[in-house]
N, C-alpha and C. Protein backbone atom coordinates (compact mmCIF):
# COMPACT_ATOMS: atom_id res chain seq x y z
N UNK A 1 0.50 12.35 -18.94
CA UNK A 1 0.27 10.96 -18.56
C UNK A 1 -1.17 10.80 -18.09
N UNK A 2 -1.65 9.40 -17.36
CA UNK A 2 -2.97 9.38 -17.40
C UNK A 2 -3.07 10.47 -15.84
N UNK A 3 -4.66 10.87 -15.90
CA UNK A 3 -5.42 11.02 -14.50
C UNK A 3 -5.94 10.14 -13.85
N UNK A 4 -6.21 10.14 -12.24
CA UNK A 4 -6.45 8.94 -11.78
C UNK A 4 -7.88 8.75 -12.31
N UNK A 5 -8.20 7.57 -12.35
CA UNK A 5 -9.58 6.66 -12.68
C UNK A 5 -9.62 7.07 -14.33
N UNK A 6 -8.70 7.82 -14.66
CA UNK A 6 -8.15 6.90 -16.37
C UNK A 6 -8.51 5.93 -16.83
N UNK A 7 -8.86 5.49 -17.99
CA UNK A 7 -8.61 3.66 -18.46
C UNK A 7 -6.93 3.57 -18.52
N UNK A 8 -6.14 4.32 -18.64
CA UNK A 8 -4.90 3.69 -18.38
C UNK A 8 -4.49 3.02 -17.13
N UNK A 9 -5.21 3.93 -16.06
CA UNK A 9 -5.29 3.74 -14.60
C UNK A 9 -5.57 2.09 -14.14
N UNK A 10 -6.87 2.05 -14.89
CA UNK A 10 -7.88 0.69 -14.79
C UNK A 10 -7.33 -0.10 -15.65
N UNK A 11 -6.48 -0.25 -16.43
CA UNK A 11 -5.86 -0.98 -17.05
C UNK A 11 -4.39 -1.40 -16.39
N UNK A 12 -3.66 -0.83 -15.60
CA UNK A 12 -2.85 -0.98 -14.59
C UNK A 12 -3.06 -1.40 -13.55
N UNK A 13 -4.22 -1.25 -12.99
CA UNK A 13 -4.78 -2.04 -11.70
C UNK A 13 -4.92 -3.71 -12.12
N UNK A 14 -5.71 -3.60 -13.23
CA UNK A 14 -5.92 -5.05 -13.80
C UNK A 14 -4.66 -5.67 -13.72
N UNK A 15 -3.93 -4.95 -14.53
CA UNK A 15 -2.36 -5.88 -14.55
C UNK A 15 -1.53 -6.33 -13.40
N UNK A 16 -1.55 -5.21 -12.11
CA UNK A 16 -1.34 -5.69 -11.01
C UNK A 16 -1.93 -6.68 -10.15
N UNK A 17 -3.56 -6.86 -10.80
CA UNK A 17 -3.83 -8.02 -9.75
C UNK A 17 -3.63 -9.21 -10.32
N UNK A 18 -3.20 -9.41 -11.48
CA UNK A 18 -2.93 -10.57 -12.25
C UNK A 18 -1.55 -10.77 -11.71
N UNK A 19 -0.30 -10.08 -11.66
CA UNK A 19 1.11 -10.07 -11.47
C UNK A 19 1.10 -8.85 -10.93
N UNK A 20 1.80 -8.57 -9.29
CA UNK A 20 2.44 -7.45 -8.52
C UNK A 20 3.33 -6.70 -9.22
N UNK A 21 3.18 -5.34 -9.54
CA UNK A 21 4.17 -4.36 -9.98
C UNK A 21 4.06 -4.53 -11.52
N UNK A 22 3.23 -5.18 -11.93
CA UNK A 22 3.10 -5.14 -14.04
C UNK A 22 2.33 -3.85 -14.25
N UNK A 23 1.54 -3.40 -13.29
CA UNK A 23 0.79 -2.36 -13.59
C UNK A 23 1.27 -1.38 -13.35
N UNK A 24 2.28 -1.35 -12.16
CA UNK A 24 3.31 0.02 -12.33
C UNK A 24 4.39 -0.12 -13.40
N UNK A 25 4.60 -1.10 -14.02
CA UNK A 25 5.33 -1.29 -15.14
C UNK A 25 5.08 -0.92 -16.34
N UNK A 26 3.84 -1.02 -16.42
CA UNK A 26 2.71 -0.64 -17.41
C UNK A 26 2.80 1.45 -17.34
N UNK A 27 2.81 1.58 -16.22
CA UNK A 27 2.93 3.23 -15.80
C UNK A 27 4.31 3.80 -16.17
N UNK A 28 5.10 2.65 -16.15
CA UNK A 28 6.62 3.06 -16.54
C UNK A 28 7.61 3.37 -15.52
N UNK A 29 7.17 2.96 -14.24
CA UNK A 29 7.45 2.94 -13.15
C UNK A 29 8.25 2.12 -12.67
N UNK A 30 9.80 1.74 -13.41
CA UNK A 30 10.42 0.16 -12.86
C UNK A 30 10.51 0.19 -11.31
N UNK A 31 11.05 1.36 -10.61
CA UNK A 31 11.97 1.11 -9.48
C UNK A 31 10.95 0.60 -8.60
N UNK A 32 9.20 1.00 -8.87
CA UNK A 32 8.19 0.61 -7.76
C UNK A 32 8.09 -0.65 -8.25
N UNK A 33 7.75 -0.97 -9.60
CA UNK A 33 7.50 -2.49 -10.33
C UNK A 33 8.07 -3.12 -9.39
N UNK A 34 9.38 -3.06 -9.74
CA UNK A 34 10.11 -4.74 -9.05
C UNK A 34 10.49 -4.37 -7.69
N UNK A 35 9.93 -3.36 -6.87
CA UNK A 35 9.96 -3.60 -5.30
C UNK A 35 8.28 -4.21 -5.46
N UNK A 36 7.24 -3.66 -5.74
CA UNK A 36 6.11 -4.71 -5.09
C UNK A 36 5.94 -6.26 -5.53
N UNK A 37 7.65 -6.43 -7.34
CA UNK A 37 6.99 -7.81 -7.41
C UNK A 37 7.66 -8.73 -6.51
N UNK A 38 8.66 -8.01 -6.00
CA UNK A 38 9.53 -8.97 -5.35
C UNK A 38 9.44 -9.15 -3.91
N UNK A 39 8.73 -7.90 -3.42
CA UNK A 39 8.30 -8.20 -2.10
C UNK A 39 7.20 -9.43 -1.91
N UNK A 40 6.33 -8.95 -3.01
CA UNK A 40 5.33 -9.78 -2.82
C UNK A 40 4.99 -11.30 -3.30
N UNK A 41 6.20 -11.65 -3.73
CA UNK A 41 6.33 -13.04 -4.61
C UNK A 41 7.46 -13.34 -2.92
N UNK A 42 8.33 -12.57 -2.37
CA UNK A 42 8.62 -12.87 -0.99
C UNK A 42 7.92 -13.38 0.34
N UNK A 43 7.08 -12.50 0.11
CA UNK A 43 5.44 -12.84 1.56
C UNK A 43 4.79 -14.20 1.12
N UNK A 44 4.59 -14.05 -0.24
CA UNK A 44 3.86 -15.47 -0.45
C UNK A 44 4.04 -16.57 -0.29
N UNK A 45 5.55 -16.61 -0.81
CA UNK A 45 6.28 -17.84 -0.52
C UNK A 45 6.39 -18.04 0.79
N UNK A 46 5.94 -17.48 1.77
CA UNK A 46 6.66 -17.64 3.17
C UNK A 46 5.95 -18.98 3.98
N UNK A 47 5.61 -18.60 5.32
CA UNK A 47 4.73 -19.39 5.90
C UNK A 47 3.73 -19.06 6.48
N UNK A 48 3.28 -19.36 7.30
CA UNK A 48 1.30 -19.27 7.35
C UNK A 48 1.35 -17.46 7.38
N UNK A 49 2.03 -17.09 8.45
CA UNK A 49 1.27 -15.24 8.86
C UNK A 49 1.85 -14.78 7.77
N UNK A 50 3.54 -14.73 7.09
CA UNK A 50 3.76 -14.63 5.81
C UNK A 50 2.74 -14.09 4.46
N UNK A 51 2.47 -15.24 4.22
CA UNK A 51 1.15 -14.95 3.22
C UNK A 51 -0.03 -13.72 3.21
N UNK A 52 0.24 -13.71 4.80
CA UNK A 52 -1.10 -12.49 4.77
C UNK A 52 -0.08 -11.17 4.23
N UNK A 53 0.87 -11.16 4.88
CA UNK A 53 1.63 -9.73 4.58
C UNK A 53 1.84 -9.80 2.94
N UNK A 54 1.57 -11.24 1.97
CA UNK A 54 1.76 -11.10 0.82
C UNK A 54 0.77 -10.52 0.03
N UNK A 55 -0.26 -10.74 0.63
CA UNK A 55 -1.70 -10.65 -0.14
C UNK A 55 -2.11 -9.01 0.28
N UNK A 56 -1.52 -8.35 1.59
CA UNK A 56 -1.33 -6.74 1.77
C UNK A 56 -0.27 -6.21 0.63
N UNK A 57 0.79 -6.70 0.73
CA UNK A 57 1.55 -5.92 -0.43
C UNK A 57 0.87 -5.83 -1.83
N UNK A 58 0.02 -7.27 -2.23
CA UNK A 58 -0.04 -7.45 -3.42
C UNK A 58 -1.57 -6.23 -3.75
N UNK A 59 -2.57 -6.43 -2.63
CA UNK A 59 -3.78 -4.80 -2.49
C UNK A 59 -2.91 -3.69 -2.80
N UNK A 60 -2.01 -3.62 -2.26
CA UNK A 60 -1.36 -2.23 -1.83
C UNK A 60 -0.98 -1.89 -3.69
N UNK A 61 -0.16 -3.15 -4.20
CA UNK A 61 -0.06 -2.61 -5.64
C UNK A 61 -0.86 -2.60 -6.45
N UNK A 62 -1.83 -3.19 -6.43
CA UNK A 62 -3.15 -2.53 -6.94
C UNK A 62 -3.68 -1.23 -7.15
N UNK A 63 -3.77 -1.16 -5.40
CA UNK A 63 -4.39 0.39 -5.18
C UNK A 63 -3.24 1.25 -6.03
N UNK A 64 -2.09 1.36 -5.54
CA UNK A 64 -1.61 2.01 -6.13
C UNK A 64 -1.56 2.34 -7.64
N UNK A 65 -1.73 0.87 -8.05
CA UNK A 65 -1.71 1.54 -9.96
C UNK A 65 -2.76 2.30 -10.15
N UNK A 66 -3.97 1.77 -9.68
CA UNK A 66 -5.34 2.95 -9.65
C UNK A 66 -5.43 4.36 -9.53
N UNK A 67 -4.91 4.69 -8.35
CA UNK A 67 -4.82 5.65 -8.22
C UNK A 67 -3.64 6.75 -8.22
N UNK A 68 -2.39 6.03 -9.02
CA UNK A 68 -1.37 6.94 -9.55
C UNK A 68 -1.57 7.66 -10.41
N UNK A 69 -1.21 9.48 -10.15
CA UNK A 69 -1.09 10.58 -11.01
C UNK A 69 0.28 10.97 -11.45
N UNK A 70 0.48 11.18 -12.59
CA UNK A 70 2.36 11.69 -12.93
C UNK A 70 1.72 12.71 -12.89
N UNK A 71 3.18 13.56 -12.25
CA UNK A 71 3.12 14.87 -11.85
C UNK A 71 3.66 16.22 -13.04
């Protein structure tokens, strides 16, 4: 599978910041996919402090597609 800073890597990050968890989807990763899309389509919708915890989950799946290695 890819190494981190891959273009598969960077091509998964992209997808996550467009839509939460497409880029671990993209990795083949469902069970993380639809916990960061659903957390984070959760935070957003919320109310004012809400949102911030949405826009942390939604970094967090970013970073993560970036820098995921299969083992």
């Amino acid at each position: 599978m890819a190494q981190q800073g891959s273009a598969g890597n960077v091509i998964a990050a992209i997808c996550s910041f467009f839509i939460p968890g497409l880029g671990q989807l993209f990795q083949g990763r469902l069970l993380r996919a639809i916990i960061f899309f659903v957390l984070a389509i959760a935070f957003w919708s919320g109310s004012v402090v809400i949102p911030f915890l949405g826009l942390i989950i939604h970094v967090w799946a970013i970073v993560d597609a970036a820098v995921y290695r299969s083992r």
